[in-house]
Protein backbone atom coordinates (compact mmCIF):
# COMPACT_ATOMS: atom_id res chain seq x y z
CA UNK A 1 9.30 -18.78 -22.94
CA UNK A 2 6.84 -21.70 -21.84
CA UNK A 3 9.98 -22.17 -19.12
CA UNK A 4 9.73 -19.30 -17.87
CA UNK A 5 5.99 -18.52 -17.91
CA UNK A 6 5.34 -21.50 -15.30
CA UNK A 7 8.48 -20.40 -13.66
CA UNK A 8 6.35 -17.20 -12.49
CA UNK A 9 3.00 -18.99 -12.41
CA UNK A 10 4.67 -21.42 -9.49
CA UNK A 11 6.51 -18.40 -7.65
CA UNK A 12 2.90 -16.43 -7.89
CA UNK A 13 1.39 -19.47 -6.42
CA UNK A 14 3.83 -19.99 -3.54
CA UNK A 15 3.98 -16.91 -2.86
CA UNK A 16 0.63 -16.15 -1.81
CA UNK A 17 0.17 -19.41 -0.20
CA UNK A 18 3.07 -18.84 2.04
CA UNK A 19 2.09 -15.79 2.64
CA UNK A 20 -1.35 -16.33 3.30
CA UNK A 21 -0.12 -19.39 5.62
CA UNK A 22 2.17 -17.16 7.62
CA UNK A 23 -0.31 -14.36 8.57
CA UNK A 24 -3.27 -17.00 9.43
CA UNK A 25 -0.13 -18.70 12.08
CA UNK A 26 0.75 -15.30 13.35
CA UNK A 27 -2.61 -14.07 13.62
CA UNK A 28 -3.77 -17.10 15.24
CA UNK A 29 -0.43 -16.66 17.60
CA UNK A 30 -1.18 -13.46 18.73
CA UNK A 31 -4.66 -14.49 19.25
CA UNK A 32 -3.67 -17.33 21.59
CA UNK A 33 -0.95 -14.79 23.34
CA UNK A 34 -3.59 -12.18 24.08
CA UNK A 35 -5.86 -14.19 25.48
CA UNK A 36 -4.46 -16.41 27.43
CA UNK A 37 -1.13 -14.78 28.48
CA UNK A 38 -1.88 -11.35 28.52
CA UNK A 39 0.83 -11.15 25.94
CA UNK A 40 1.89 -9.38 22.52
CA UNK A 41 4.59 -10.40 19.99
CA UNK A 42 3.96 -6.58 19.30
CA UNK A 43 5.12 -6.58 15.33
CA UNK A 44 1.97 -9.29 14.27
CA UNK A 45 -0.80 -6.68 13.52
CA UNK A 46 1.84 -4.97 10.73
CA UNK A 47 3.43 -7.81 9.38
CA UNK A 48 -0.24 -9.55 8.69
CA UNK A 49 -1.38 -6.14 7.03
CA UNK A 50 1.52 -5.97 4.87
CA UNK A 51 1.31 -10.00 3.86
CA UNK A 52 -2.65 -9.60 3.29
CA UNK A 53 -1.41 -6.99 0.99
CA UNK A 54 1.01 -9.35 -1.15
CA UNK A 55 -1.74 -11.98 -1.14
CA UNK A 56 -4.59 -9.30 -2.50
CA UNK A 57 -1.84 -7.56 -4.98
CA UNK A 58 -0.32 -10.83 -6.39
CA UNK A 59 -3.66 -12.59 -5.99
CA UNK A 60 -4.78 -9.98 -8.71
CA UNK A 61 -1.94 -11.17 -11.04
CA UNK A 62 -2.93 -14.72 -10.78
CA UNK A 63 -6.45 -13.55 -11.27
CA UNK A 64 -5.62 -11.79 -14.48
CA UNK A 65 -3.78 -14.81 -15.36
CA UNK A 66 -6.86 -17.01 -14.38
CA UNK A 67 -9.60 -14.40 -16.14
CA UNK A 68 -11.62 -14.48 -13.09
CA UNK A 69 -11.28 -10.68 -13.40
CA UNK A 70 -14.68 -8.88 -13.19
CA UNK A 71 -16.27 -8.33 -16.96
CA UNK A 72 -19.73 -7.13 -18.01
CA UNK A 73 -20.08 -8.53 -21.80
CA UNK A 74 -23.84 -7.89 -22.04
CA UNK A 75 -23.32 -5.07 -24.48
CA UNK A 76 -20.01 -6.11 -25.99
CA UNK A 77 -22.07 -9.40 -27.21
CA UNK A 78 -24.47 -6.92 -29.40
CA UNK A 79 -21.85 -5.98 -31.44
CA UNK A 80 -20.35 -8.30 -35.12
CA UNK A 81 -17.81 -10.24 -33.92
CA UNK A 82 -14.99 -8.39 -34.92
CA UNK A 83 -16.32 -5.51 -32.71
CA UNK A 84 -16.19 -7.43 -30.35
CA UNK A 85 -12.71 -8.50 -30.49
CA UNK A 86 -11.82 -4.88 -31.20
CA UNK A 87 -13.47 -4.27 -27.24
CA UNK A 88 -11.38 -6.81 -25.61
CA UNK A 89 -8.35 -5.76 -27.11
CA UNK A 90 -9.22 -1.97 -26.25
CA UNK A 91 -9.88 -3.44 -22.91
CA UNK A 92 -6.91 -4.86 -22.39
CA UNK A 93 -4.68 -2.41 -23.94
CA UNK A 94 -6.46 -0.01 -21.22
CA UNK A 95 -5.83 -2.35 -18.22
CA UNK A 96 -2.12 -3.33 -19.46
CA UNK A 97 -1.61 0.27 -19.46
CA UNK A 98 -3.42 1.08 -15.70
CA UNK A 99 -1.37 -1.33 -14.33
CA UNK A 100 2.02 -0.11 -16.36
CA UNK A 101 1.48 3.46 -15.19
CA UNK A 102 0.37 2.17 -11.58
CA UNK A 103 4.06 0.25 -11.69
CA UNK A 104 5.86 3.20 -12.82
CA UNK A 105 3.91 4.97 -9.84
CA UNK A 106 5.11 2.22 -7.12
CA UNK A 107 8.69 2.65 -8.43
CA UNK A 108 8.96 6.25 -7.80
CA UNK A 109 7.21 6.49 -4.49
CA UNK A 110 9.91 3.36 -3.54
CA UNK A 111 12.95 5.19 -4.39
CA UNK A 112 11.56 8.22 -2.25
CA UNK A 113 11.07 5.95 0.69
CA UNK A 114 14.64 4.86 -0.11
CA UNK A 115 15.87 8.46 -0.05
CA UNK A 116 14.34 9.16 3.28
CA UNK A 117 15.22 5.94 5.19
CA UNK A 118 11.33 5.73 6.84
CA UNK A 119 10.93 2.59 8.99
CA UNK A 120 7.92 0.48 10.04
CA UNK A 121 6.59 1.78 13.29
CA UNK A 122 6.14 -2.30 14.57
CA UNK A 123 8.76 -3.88 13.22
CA UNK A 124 11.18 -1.13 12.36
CA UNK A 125 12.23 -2.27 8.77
CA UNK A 126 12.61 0.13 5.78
CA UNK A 127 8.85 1.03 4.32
CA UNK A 128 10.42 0.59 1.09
CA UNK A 129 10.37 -3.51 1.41
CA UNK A 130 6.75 -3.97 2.05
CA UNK A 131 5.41 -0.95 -0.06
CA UNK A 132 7.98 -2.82 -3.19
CA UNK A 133 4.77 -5.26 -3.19
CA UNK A 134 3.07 -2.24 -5.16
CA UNK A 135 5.57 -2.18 -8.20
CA UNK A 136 5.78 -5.79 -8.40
CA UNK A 137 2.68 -6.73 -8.01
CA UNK A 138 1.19 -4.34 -11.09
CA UNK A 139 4.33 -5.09 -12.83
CA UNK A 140 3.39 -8.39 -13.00
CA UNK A 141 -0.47 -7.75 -14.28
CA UNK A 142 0.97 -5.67 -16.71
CA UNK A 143 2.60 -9.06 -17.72
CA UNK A 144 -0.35 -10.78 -17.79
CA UNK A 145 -2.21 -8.58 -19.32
CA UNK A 146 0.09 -8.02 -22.15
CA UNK A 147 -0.14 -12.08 -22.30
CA UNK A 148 -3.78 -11.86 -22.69
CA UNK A 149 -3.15 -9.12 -25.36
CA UNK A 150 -1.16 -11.74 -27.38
CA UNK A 151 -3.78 -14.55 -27.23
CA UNK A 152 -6.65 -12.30 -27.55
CA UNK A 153 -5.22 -11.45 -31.01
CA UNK A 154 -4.25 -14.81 -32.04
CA UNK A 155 -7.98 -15.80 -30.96
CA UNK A 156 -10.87 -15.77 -34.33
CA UNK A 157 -13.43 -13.02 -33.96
CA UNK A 158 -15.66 -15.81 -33.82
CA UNK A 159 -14.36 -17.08 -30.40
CA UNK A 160 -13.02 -13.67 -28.43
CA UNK A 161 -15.80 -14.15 -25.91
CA UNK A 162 -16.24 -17.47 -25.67
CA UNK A 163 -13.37 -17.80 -24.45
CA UNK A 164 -13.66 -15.37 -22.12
CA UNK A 165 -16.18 -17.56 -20.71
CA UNK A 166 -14.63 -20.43 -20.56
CA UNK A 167 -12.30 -19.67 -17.41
């Protein structure tokens, strides 16, 4: 399982940095070709938007993974401990099952772009590829947030926030 969890930690991280890299070269490209040639590779401005896309979307999973999600604990901290752990869990129950529905979402609106066969108007490749980022992307914070389920419950009481804080 520990296999398998850095496994998708490394292809997160890859990911995003290749993709990041790619749409800073082409943008940059395009840049250069505009100006100074009058010129237009024509398909940069949609593949960037889709790759900024995977970055933000996976980005989110490794932020999940990461807790450098957004959390407001000033009232949660009022409450006994076990309260408090009670929160987070509800939290992330709540989250897990955003993102789960949110998947289930991508994966129906892919197989109707499948059905009707609608390209890219730039670069004239099925929608379905780059819109897939949507089911995979949530399908993978669901993962992560189901992970964070697990620890949260092995975690003491005593501890749920702390170490919360400590990422």
């Amino acid at each position: 399982m520990k296999f398998l969890n850095i496994l998708l930690n490394k292809t997160e991280e890859i990911l995003v940095a290749i993709a990041l890299a790619v749409s800073t070269i082409m943008a940059f490209i395009e840049v250069i070709l505009r100006k100074f040639f009058g010129s237009s590779l024509g398909y940069t401005h949609e593949t960037v938007v889709f790759l900024l896309i995977l970055v933000g979307l996976i980005g989110a999973s490794i932020g999940v993974r990461e807790k450098v999600h957004l959390g407001v604990d000033i009232l949660v901290k009022q409450f006994s401990y076990p309260v408090q752990k009670a929160v987070v869990l509800c939290t992330l129950t709540i989250c897990t099952l955003f993102c789960l529905y949110v998947t289930f979402l991508g994966v129906q609106h892919v197989q109707v772009l499948v059905d009707f066969g609608l390209l890219s108007p730039e670069m004239r490749i099925p929608m379905w590829i780059p819109k897939g980022i949507v089911p995979v992307a949530f399908g993978l914070m669901t993962i992560r947030f189901i992970q964070e389920i697990f620890i949260a419950m092995k975690t003491p009481a005593e501890e749920i926030l702390k170490q919360e804080e400590i990422h």
